[in-house]
N, C-alpha and C. Protein backbone atom coordinates (compact mmCIF):
# COMPACT_ATOMS: atom_id res chain seq x y z
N UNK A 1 117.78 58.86 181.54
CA UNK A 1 118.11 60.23 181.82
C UNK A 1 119.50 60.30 182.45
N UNK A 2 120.57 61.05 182.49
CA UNK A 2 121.32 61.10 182.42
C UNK A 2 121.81 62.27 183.91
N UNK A 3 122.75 62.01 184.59
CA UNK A 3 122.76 62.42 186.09
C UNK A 3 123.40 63.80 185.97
N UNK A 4 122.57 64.81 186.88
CA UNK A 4 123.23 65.88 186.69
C UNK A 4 124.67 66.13 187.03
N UNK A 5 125.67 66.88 186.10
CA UNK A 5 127.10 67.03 186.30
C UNK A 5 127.28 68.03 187.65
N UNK A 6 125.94 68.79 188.09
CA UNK A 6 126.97 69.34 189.10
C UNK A 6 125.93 68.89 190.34
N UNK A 7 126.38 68.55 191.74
CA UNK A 7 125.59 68.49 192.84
C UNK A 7 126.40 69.37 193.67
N UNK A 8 124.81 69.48 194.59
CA UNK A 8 124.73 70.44 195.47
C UNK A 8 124.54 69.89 196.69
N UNK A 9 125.49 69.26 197.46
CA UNK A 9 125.04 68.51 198.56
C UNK A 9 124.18 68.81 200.11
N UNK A 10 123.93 68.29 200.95
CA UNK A 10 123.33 68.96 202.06
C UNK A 10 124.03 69.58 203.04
N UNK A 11 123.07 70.62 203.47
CA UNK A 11 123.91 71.79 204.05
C UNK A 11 124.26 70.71 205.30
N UNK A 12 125.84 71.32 205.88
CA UNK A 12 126.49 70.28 206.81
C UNK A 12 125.72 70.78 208.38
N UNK A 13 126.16 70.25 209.18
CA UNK A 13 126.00 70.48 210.66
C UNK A 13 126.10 71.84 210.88
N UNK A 14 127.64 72.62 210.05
CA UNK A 14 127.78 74.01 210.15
C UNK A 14 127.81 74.90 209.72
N UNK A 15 126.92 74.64 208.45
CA UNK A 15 125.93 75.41 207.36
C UNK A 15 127.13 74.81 206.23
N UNK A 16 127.31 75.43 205.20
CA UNK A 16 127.77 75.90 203.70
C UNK A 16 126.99 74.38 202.71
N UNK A 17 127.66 74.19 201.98
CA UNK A 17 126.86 73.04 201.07
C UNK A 17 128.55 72.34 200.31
N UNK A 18 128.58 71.33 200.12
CA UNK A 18 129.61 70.99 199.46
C UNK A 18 129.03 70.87 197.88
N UNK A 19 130.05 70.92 197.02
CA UNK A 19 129.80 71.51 195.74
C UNK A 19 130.74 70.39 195.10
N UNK A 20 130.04 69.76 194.13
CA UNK A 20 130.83 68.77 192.93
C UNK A 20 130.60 68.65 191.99
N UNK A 21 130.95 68.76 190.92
CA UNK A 21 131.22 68.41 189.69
C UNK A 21 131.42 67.19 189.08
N UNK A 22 131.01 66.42 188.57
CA UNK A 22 131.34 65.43 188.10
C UNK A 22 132.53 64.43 188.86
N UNK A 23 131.99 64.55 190.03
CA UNK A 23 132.47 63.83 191.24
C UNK A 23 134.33 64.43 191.89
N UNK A 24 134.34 65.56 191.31
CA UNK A 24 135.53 66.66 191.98
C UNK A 24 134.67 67.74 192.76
N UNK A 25 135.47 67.93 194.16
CA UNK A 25 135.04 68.65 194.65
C UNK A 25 135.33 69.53 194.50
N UNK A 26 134.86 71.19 194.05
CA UNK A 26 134.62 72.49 193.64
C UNK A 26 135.05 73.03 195.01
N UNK A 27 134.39 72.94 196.34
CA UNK A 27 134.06 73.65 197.85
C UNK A 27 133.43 73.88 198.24
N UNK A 28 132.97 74.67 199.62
CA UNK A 28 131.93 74.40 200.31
C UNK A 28 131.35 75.93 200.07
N UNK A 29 129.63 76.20 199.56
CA UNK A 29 129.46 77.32 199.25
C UNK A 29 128.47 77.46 200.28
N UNK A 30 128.79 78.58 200.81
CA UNK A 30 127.65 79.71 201.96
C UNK A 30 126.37 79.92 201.63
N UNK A 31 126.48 80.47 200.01
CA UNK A 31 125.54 81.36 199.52
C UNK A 31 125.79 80.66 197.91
N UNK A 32 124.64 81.35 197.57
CA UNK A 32 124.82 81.27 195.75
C UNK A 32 125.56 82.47 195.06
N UNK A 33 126.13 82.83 195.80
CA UNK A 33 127.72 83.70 195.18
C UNK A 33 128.50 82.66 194.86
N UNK A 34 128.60 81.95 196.84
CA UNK A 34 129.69 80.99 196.04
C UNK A 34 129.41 79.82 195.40
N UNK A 35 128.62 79.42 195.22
CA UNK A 35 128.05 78.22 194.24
C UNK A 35 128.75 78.98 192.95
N UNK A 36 128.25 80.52 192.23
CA UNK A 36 127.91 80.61 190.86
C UNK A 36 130.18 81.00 190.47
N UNK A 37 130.69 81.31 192.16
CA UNK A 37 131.93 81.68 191.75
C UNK A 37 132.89 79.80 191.31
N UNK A 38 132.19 78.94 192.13
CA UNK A 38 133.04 78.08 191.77
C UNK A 38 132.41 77.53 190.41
N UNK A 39 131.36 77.50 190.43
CA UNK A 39 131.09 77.10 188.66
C UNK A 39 131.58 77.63 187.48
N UNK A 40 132.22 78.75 187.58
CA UNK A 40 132.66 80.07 187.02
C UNK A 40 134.33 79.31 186.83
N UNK A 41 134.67 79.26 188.14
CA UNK A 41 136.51 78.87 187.81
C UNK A 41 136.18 77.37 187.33
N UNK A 42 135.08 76.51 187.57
CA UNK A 42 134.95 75.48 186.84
C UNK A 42 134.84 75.64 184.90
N UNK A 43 134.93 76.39 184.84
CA UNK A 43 134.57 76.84 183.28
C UNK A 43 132.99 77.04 182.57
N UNK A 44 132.41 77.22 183.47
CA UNK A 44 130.74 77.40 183.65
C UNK A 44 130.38 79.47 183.48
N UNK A 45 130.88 79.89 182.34
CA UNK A 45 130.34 81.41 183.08
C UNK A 45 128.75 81.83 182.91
N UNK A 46 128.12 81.12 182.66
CA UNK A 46 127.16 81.52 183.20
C UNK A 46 125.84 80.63 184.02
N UNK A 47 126.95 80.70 185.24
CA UNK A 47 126.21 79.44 186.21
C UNK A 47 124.71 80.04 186.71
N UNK A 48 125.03 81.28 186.58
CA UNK A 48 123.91 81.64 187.74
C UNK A 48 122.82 81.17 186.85
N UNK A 49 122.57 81.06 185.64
CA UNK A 49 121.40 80.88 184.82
C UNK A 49 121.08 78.90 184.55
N UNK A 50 121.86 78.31 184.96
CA UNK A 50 121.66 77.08 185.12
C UNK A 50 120.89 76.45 186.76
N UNK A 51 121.44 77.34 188.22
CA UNK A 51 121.06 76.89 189.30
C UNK A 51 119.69 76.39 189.18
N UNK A 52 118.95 76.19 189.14
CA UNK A 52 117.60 75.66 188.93
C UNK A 52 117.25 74.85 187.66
N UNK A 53 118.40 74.39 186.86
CA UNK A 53 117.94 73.22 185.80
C UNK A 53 118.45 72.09 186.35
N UNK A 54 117.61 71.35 186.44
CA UNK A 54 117.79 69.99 186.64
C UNK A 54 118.83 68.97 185.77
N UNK A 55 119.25 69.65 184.89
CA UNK A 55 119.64 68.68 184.14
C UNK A 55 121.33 69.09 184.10
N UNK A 56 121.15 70.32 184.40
CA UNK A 56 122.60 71.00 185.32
C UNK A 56 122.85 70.75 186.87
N UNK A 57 122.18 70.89 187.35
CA UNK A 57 122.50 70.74 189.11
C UNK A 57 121.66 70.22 189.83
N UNK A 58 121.79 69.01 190.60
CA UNK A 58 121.24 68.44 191.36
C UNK A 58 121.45 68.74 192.85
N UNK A 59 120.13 69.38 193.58
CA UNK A 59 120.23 69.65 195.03
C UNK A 59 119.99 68.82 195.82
N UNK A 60 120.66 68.15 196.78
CA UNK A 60 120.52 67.36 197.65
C UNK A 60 120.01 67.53 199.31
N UNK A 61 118.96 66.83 199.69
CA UNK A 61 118.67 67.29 200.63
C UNK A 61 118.88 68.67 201.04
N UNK A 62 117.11 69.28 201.73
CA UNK A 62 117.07 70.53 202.10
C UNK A 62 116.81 71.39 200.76
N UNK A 63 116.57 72.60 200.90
CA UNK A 63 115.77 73.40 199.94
C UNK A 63 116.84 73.71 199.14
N UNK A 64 116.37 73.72 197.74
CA UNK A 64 117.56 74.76 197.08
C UNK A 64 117.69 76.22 196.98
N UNK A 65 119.29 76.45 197.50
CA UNK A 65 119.46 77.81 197.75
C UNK A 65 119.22 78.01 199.19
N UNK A 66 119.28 76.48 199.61
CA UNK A 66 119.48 77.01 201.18
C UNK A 66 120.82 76.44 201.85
N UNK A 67 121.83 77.26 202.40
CA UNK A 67 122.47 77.19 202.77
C UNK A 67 122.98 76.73 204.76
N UNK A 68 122.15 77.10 205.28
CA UNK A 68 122.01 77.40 207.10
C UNK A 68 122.18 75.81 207.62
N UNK A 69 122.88 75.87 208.45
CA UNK A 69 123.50 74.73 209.51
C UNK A 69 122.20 73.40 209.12
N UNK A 70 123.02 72.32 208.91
CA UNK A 70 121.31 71.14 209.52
C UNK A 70 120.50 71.29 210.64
């Protein structure tokens, strides 16, 4: 199986999530605005309909779609 191209890393000490792509970092998203805006300038327009495929985005530690401090 083959590793998802985008991760969603764990929310930091002071909340947001860092965001990568195929091992470039995208930025740190708050919310799933900004998750679906940087997938978007990544050439992704329609991210919001991928967040929950596995085979698109891998969430790392902590819930997905959760954003709030560790």
């Amino acid at each position: 199986m083959r590793a998802a191209p985008i991760v969603v890393h764990p929310p930091s000490p002071t909340g947001g999530r860092r965001v990568t792509a195929r091992g470039e970092i995208l930025g740190l998203a708050y919310d799933d605005r900004d998750l679906i805006e940087f997938l978007r300038r990544a050439g992704l327009p329609d991210a919001g309909r991928v967040l929950d495929d596995p085979q698109w985005v891998e969430w790392r530690g902590g819930r997905a779609h959760a954003y709030e401090a560790a």
